[in-house]
N, C-alpha and C. Protein backbone atom coordinates (compact mmCIF):
# COMPACT_ATOMS: atom_id res chain seq x y z
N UNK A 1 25.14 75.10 118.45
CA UNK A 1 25.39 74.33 119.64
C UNK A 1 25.58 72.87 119.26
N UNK A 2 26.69 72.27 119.61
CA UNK A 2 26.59 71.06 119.27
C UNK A 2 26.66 70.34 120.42
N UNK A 3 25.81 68.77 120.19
CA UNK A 3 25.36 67.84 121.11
C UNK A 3 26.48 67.16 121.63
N UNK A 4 26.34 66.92 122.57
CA UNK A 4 27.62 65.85 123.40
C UNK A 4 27.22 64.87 123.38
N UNK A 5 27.74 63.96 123.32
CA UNK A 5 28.08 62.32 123.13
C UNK A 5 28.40 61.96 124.49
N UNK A 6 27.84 60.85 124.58
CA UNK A 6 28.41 59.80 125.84
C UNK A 6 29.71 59.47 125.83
N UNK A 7 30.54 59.24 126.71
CA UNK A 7 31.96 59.24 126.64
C UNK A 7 31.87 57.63 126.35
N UNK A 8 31.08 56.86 126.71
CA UNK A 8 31.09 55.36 126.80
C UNK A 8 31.11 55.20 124.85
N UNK A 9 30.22 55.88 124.37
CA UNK A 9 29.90 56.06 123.00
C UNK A 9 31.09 55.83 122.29
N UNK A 10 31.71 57.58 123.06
CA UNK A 10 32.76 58.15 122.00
C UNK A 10 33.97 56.81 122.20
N UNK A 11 34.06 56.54 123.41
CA UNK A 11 35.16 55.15 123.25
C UNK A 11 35.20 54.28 122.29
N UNK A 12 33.94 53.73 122.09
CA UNK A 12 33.81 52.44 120.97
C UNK A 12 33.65 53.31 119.81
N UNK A 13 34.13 54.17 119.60
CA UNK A 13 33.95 54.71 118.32
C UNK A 13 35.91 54.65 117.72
N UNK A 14 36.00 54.22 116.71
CA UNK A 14 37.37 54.57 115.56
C UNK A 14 37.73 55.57 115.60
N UNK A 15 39.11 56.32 115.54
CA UNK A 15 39.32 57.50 116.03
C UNK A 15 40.11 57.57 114.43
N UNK A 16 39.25 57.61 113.30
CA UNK A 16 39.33 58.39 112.41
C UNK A 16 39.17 59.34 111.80
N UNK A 17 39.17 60.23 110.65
CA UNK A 17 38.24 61.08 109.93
C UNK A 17 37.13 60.64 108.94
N UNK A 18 37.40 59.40 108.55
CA UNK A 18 35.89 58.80 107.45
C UNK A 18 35.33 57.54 107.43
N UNK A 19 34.30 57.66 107.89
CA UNK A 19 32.68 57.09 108.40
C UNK A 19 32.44 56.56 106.48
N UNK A 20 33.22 55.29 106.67
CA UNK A 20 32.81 54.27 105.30
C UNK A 20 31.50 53.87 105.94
N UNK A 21 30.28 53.61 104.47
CA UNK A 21 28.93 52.69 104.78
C UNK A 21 28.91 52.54 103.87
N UNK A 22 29.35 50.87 103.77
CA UNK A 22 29.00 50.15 102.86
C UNK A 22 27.45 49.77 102.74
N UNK A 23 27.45 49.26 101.78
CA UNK A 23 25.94 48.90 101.06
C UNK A 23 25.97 47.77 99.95
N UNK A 24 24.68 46.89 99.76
CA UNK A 24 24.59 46.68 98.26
C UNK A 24 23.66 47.16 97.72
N UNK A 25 23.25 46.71 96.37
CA UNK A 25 22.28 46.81 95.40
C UNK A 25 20.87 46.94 95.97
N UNK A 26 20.48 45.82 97.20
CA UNK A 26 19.58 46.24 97.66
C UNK A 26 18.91 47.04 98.75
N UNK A 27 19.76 47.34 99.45
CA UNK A 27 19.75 48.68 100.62
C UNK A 27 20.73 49.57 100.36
N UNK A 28 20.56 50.36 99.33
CA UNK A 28 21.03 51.69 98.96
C UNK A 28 21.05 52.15 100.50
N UNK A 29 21.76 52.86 100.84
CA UNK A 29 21.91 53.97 101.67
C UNK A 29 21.51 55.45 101.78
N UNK A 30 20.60 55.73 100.87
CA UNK A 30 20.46 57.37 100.23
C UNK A 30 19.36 57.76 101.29
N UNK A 31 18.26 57.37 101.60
CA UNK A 31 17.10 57.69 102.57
C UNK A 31 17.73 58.21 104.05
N UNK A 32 18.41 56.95 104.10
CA UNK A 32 19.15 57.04 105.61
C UNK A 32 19.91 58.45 105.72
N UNK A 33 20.69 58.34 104.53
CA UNK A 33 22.30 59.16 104.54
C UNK A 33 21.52 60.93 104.70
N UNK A 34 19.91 60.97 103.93
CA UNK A 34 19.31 62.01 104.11
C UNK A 34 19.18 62.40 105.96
N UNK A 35 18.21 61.43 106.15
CA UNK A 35 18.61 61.56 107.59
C UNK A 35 19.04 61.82 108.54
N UNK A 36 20.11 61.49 108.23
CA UNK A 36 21.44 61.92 109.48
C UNK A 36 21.85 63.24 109.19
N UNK A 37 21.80 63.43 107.72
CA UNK A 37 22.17 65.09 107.45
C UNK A 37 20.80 66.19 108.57
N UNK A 38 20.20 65.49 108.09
CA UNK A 38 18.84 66.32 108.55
C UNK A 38 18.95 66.72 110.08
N UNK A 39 19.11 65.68 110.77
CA UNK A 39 19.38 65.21 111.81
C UNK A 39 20.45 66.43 112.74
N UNK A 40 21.89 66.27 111.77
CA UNK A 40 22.93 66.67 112.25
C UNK A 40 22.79 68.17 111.96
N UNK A 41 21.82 68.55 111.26
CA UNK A 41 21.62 70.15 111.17
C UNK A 41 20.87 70.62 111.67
N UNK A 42 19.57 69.81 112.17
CA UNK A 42 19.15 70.07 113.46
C UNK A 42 19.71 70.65 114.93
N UNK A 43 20.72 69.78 114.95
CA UNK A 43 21.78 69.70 116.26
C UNK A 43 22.32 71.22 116.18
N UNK A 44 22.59 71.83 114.97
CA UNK A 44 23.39 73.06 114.63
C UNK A 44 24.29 73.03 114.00
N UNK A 45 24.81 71.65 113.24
CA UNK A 45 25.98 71.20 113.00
C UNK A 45 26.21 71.81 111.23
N UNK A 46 27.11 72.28 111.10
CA UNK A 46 27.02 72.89 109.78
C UNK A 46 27.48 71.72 108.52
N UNK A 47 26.55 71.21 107.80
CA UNK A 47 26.78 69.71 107.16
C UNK A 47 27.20 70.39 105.82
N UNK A 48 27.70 69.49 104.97
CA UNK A 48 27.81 70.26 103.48
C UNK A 48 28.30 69.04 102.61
N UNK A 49 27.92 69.05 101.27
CA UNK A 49 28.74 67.58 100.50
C UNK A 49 27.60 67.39 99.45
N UNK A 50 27.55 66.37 99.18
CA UNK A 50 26.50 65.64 98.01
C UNK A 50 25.77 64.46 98.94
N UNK A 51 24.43 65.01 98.17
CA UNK A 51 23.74 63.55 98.70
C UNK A 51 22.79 62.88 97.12
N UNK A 52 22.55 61.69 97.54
CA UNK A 52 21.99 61.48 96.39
C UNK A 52 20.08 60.80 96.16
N UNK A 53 19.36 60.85 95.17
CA UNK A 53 18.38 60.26 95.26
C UNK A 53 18.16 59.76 93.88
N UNK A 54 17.03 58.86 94.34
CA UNK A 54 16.38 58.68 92.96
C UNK A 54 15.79 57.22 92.32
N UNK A 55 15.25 56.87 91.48
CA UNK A 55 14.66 55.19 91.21
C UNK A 55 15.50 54.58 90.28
N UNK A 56 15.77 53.64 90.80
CA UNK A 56 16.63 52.58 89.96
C UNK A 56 16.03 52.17 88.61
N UNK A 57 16.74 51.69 87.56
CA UNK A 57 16.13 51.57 86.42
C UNK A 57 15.87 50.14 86.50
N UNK A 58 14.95 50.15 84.94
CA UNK A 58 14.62 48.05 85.16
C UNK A 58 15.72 47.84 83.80
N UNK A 59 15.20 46.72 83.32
CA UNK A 59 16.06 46.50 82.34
C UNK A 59 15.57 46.89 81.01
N UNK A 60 14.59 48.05 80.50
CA UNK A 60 14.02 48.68 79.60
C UNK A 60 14.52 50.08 79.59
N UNK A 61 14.61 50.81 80.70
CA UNK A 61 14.82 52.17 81.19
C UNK A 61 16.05 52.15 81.95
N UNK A 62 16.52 53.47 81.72
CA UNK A 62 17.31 54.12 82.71
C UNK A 62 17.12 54.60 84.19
N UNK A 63 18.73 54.24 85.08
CA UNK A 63 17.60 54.94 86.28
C UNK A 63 17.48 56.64 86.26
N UNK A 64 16.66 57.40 87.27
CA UNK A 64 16.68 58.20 87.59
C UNK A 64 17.81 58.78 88.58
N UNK A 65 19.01 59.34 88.75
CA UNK A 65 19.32 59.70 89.32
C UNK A 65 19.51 61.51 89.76
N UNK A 66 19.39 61.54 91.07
CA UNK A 66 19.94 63.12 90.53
C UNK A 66 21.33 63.12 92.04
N UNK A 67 21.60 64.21 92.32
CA UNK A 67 23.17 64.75 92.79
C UNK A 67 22.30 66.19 93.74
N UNK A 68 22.56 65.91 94.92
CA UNK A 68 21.89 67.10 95.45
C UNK A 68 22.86 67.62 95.93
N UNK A 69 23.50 68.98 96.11
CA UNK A 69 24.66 69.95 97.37
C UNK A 69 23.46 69.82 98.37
N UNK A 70 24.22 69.48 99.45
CA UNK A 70 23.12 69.55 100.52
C UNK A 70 23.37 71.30 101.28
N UNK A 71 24.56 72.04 101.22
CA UNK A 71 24.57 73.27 101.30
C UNK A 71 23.43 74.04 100.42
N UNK A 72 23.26 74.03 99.35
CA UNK A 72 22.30 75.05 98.62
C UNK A 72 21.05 74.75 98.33
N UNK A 73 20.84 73.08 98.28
CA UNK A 73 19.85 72.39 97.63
C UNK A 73 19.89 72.34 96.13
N UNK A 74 20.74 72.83 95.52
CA UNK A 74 20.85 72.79 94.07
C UNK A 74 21.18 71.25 93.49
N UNK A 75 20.48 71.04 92.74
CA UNK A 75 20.18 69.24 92.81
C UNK A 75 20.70 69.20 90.91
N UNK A 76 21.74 68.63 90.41
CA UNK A 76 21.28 67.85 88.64
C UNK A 76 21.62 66.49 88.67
N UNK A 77 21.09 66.28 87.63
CA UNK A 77 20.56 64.79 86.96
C UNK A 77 22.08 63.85 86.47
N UNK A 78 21.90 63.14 87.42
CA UNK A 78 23.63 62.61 87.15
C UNK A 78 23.99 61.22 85.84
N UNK A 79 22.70 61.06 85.42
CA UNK A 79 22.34 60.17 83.94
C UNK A 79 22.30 60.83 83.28
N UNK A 80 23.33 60.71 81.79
CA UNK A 80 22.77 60.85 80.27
C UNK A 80 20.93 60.70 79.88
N UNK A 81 20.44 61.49 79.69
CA UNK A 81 19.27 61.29 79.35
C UNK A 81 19.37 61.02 77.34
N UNK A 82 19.42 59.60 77.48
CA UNK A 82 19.94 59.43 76.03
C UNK A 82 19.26 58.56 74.87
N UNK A 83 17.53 58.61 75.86
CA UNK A 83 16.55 58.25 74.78
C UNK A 83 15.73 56.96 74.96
N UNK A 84 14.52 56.74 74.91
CA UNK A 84 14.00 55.43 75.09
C UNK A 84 14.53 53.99 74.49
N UNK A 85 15.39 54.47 73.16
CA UNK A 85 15.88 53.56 72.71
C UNK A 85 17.21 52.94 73.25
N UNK A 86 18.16 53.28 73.97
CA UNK A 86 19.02 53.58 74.48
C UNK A 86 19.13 52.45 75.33
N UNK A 87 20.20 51.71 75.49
CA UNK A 87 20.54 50.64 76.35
C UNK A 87 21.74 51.22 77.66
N UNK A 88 21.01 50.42 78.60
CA UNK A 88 22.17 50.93 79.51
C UNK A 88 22.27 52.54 80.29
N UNK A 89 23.04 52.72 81.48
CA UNK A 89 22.87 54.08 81.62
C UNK A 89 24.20 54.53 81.94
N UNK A 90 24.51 55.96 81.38
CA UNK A 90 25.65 56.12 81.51
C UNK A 90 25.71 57.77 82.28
N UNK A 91 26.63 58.16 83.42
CA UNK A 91 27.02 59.12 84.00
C UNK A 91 27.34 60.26 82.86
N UNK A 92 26.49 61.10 83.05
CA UNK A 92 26.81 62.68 82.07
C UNK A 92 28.18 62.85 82.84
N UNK A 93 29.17 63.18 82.16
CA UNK A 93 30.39 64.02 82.52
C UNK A 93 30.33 65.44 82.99
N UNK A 94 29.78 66.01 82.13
CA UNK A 94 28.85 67.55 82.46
C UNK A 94 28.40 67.41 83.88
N UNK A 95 27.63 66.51 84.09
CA UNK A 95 26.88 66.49 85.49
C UNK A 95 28.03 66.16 87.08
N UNK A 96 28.90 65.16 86.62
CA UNK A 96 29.40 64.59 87.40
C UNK A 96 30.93 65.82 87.61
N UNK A 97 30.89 66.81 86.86
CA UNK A 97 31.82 67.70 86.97
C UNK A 97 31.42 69.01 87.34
N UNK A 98 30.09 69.26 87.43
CA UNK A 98 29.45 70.09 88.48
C UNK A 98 28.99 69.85 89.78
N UNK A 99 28.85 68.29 89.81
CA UNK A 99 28.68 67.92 91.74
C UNK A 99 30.03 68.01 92.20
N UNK A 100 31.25 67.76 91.28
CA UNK A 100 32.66 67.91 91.80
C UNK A 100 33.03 69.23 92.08
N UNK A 101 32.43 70.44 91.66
CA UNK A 101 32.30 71.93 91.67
C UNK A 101 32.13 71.98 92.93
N UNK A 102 30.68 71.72 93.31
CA UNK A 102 29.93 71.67 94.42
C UNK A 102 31.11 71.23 95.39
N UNK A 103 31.78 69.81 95.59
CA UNK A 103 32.11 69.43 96.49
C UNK A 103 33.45 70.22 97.01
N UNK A 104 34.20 70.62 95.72
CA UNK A 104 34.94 71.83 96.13
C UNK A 104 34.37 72.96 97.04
N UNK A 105 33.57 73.83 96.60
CA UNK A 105 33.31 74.69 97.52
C UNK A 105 32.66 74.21 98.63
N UNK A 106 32.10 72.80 99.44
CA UNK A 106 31.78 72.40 100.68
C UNK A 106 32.84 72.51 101.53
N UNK A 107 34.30 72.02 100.36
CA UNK A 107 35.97 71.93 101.19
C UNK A 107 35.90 72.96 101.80
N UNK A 108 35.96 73.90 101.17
CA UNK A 108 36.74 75.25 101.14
C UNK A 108 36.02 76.02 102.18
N UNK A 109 34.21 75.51 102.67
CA UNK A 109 33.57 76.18 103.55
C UNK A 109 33.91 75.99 104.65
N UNK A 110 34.87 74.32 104.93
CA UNK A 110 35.61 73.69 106.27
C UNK A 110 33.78 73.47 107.13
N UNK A 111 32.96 72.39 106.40
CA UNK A 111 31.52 72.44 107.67
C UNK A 111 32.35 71.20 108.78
N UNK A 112 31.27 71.49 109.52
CA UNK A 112 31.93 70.83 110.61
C UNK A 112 32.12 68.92 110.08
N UNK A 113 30.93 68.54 109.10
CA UNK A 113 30.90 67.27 108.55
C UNK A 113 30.59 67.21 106.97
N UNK A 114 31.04 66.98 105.92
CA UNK A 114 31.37 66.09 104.98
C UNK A 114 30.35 65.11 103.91
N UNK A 115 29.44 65.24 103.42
CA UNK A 115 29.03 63.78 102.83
C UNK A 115 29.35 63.88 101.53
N UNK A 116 29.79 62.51 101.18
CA UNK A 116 30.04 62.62 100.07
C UNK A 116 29.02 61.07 99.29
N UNK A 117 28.60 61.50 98.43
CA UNK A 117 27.38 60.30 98.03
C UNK A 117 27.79 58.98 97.77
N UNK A 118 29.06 58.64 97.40
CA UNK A 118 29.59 57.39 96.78
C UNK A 118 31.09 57.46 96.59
N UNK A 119 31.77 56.41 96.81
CA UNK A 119 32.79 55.78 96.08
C UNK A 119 32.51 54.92 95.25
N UNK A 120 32.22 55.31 93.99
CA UNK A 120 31.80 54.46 92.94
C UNK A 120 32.83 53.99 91.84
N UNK A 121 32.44 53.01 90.67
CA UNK A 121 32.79 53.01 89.63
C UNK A 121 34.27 54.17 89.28
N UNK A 122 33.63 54.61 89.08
CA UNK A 122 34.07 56.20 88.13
C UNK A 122 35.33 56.18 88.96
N UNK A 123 35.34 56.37 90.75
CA UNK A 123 36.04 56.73 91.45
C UNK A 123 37.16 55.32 91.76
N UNK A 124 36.95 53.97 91.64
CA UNK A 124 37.46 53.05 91.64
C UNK A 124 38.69 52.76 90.54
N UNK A 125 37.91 53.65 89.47
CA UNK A 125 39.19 53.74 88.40
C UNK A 125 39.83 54.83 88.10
N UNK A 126 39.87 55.79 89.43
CA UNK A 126 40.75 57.02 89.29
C UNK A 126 39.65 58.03 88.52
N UNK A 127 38.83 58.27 88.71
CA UNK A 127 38.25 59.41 88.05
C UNK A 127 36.88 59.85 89.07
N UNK A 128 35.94 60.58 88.22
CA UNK A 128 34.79 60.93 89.09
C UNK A 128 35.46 61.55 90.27
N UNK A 129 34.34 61.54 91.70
CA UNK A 129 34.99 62.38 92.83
C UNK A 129 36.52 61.78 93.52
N UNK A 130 37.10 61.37 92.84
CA UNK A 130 38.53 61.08 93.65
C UNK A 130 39.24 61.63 94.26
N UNK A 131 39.57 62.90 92.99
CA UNK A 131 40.35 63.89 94.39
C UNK A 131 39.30 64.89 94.86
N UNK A 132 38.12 64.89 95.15
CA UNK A 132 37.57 65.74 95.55
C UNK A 132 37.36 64.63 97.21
N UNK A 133 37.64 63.87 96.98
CA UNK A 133 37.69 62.84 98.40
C UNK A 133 38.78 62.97 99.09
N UNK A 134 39.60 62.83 98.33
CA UNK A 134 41.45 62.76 99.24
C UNK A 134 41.47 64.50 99.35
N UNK A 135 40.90 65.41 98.72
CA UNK A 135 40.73 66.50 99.02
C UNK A 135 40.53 67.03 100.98
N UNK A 136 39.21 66.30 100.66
CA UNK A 136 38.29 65.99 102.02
C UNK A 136 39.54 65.67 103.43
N UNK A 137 40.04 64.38 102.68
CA UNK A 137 40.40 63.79 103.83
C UNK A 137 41.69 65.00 104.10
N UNK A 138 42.60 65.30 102.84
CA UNK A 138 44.02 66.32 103.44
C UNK A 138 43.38 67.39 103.94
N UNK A 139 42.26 67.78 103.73
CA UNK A 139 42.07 69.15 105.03
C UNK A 139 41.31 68.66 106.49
N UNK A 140 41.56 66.78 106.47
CA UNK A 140 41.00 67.32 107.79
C UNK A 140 39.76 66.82 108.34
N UNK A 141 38.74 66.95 107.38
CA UNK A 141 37.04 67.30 107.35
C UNK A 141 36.44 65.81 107.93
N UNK A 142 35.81 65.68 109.01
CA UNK A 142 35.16 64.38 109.02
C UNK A 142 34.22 64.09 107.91
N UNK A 143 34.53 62.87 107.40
CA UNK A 143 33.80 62.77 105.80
C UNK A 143 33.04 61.40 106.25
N UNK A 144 31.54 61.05 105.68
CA UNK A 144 30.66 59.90 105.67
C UNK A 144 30.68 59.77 104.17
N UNK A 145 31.16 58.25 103.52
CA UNK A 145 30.77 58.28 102.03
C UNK A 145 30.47 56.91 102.27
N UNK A 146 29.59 56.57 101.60
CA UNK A 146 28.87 55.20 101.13
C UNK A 146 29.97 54.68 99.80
N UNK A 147 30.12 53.12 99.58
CA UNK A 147 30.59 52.30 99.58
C UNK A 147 29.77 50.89 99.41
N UNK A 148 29.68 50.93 97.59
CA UNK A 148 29.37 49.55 97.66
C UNK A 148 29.85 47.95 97.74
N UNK A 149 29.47 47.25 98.24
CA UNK A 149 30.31 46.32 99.00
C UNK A 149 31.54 45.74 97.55
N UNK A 150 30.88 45.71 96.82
CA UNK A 150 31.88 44.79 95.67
C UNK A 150 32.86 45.65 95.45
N UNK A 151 33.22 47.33 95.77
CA UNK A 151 34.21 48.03 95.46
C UNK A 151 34.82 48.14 96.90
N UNK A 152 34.40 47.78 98.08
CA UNK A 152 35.63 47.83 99.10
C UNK A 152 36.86 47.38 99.10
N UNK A 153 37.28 46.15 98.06
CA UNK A 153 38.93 46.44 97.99
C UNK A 153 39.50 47.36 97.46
N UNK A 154 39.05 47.97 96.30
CA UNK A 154 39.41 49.61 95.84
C UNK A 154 39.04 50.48 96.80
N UNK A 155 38.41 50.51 97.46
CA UNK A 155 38.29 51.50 98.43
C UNK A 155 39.62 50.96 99.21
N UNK A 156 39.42 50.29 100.09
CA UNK A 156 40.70 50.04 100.88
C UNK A 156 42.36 50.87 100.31
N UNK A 157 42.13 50.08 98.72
CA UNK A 157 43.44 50.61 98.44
C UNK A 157 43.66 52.08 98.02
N UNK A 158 42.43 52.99 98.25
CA UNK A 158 42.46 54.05 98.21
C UNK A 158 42.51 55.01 98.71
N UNK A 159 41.85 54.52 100.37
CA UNK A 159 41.87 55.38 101.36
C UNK A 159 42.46 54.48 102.80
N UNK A 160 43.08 53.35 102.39
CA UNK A 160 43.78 52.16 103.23
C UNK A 160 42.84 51.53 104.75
N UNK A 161 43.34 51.24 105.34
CA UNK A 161 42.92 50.56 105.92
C UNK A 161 42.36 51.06 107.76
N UNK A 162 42.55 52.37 108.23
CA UNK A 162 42.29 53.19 109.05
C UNK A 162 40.94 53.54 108.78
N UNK A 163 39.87 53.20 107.92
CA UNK A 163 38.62 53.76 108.32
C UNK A 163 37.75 53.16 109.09
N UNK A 164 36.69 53.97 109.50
CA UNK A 164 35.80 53.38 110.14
C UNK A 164 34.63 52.73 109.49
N UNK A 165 34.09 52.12 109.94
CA UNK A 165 32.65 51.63 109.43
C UNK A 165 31.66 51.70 109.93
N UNK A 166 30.75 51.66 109.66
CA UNK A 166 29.31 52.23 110.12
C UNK A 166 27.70 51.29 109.33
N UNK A 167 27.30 50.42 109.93
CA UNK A 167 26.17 49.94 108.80
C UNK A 167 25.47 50.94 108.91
N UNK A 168 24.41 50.33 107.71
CA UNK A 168 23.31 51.59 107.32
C UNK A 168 22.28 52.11 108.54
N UNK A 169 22.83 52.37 109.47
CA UNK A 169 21.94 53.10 110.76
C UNK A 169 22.37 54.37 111.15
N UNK A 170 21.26 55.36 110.98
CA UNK A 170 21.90 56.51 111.40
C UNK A 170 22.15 57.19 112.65
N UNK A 171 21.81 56.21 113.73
CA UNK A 171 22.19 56.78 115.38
C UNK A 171 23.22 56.40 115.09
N UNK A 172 23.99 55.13 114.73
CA UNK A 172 25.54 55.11 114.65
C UNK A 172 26.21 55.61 113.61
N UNK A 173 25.57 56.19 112.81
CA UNK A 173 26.65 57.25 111.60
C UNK A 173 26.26 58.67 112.40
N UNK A 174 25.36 59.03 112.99
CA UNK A 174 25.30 60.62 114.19
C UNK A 174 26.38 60.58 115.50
N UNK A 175 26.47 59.19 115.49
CA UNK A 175 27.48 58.86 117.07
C UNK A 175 28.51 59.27 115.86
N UNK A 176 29.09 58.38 115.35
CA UNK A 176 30.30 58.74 114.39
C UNK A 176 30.68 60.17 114.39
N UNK A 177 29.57 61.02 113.37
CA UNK A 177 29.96 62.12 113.49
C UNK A 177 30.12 63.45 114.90
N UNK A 178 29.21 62.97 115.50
CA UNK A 178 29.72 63.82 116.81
C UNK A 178 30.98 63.48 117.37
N UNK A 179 30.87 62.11 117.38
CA UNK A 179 32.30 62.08 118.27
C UNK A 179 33.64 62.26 117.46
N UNK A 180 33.76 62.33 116.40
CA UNK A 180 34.70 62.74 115.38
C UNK A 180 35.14 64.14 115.55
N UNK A 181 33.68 64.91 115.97
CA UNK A 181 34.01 66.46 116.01
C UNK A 181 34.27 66.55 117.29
N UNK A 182 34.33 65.97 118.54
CA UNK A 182 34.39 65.46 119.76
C UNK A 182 36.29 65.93 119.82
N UNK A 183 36.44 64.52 119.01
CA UNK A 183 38.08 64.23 118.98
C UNK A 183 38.61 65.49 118.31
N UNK A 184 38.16 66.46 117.31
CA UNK A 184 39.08 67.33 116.52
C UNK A 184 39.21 68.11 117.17
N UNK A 185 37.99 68.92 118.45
CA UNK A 185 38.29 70.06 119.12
C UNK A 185 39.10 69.42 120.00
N UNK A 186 39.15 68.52 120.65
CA UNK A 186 40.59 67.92 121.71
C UNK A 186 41.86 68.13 121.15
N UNK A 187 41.60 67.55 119.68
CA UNK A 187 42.93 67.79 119.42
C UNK A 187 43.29 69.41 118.73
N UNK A 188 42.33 70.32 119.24
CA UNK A 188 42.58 71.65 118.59
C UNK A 188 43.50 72.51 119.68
N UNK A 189 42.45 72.01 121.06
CA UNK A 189 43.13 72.20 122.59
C UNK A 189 44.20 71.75 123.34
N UNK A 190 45.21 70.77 122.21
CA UNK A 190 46.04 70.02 122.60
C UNK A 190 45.59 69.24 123.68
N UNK A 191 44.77 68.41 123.27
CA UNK A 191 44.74 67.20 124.30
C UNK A 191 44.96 66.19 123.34
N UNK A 192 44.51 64.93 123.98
CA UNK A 192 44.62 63.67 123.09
C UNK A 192 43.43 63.50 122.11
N UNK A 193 43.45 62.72 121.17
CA UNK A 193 42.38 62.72 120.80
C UNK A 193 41.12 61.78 121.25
């Protein structure tokens, strides 16, 4: 069963498919972004994508990261674990090519919403989840991906200038996504969107 939205809501809402939230360094978005998943599967809403957690490193250590499918709960470790001596932290390839696995088969399940953990680095220079994003967007899928602020002109020039935005609050990334799924069944029924 999914929840209805205020029509006043759904108005001030962007009549896109992807719910950008930007962030910086110091309000990660990952707690929240849990949230709203939680939230939106509550409702009945069938969610699916990557989410992410984990402790930032200092300048001795690496951080902790891991890569969760929020479909299965199957969670790996998205850092090289590459030794106390070890400077710096670097994305396992191995790892970052099994959350891209994952995000394939979320496509292919068509859920009613999308998360995808980041437009990062990796993805700024053509690699990491890139096309598993433009994937997202050519079928369709209302997608939420976080976005850190210093890479929003690569973002822009990647997914242009039609998205929406959303700060880190999750009644307005839940408005987002309802009314997104709001607009797709309108436009399934031939109405407007």
């Amino acid at each position: 069963m999914r929840r209805a939205i205020h029509p006043l809501q759904e108005a001030a809402l962007p009549k896109t498919s992807i719910c950008t939230v930007p962030y910086d360094r110091d309000n990660r978005p990952d707690a929240m972004l849990q949230q709203v998943v939680r939230r939106l599967e509550a409702g009945g809403l069938q969610v699916r994508g990557l989410l992410q957690d984990g402790q930032p490193g200092t300048t001795s250590t690496c951080a902790t990261l891991f890569l969760e499918d929020i479909g299965t709960g199957r969670r790996i470790q998205a850092f090289e674990q590459r030794g106390a001596a070890a400077r710096g932290c670097r994305l396992d390839p191995a790892g970052l090519a099994e959350s891209a696995g994952w995000v394939r088969e979320a496509i292919a399940a068509q859920p009613d919403v999308l998360f995808i953990n980041r437009f990062g680095h990796q993805e700024a220079e053509g690699r990491g989840l890139r096309d598993e994003i433009a994937a997202a967007v050519v079928a369709g899928l209302p997608l939420v991906i976080a976005v850190n602020q210093p890479l929003l002109p690569k973002w822009h020039t990647f997914a242009g200038e039609g998205c929406s935005f959303a700060t880190a609050d999750p009644e307005r990334i839940e408005a987002w996504c309802l009314g997104a799924l709001s607009r797709a069944a309108r436009q399934q029924q031939g109405g407007p969107a």
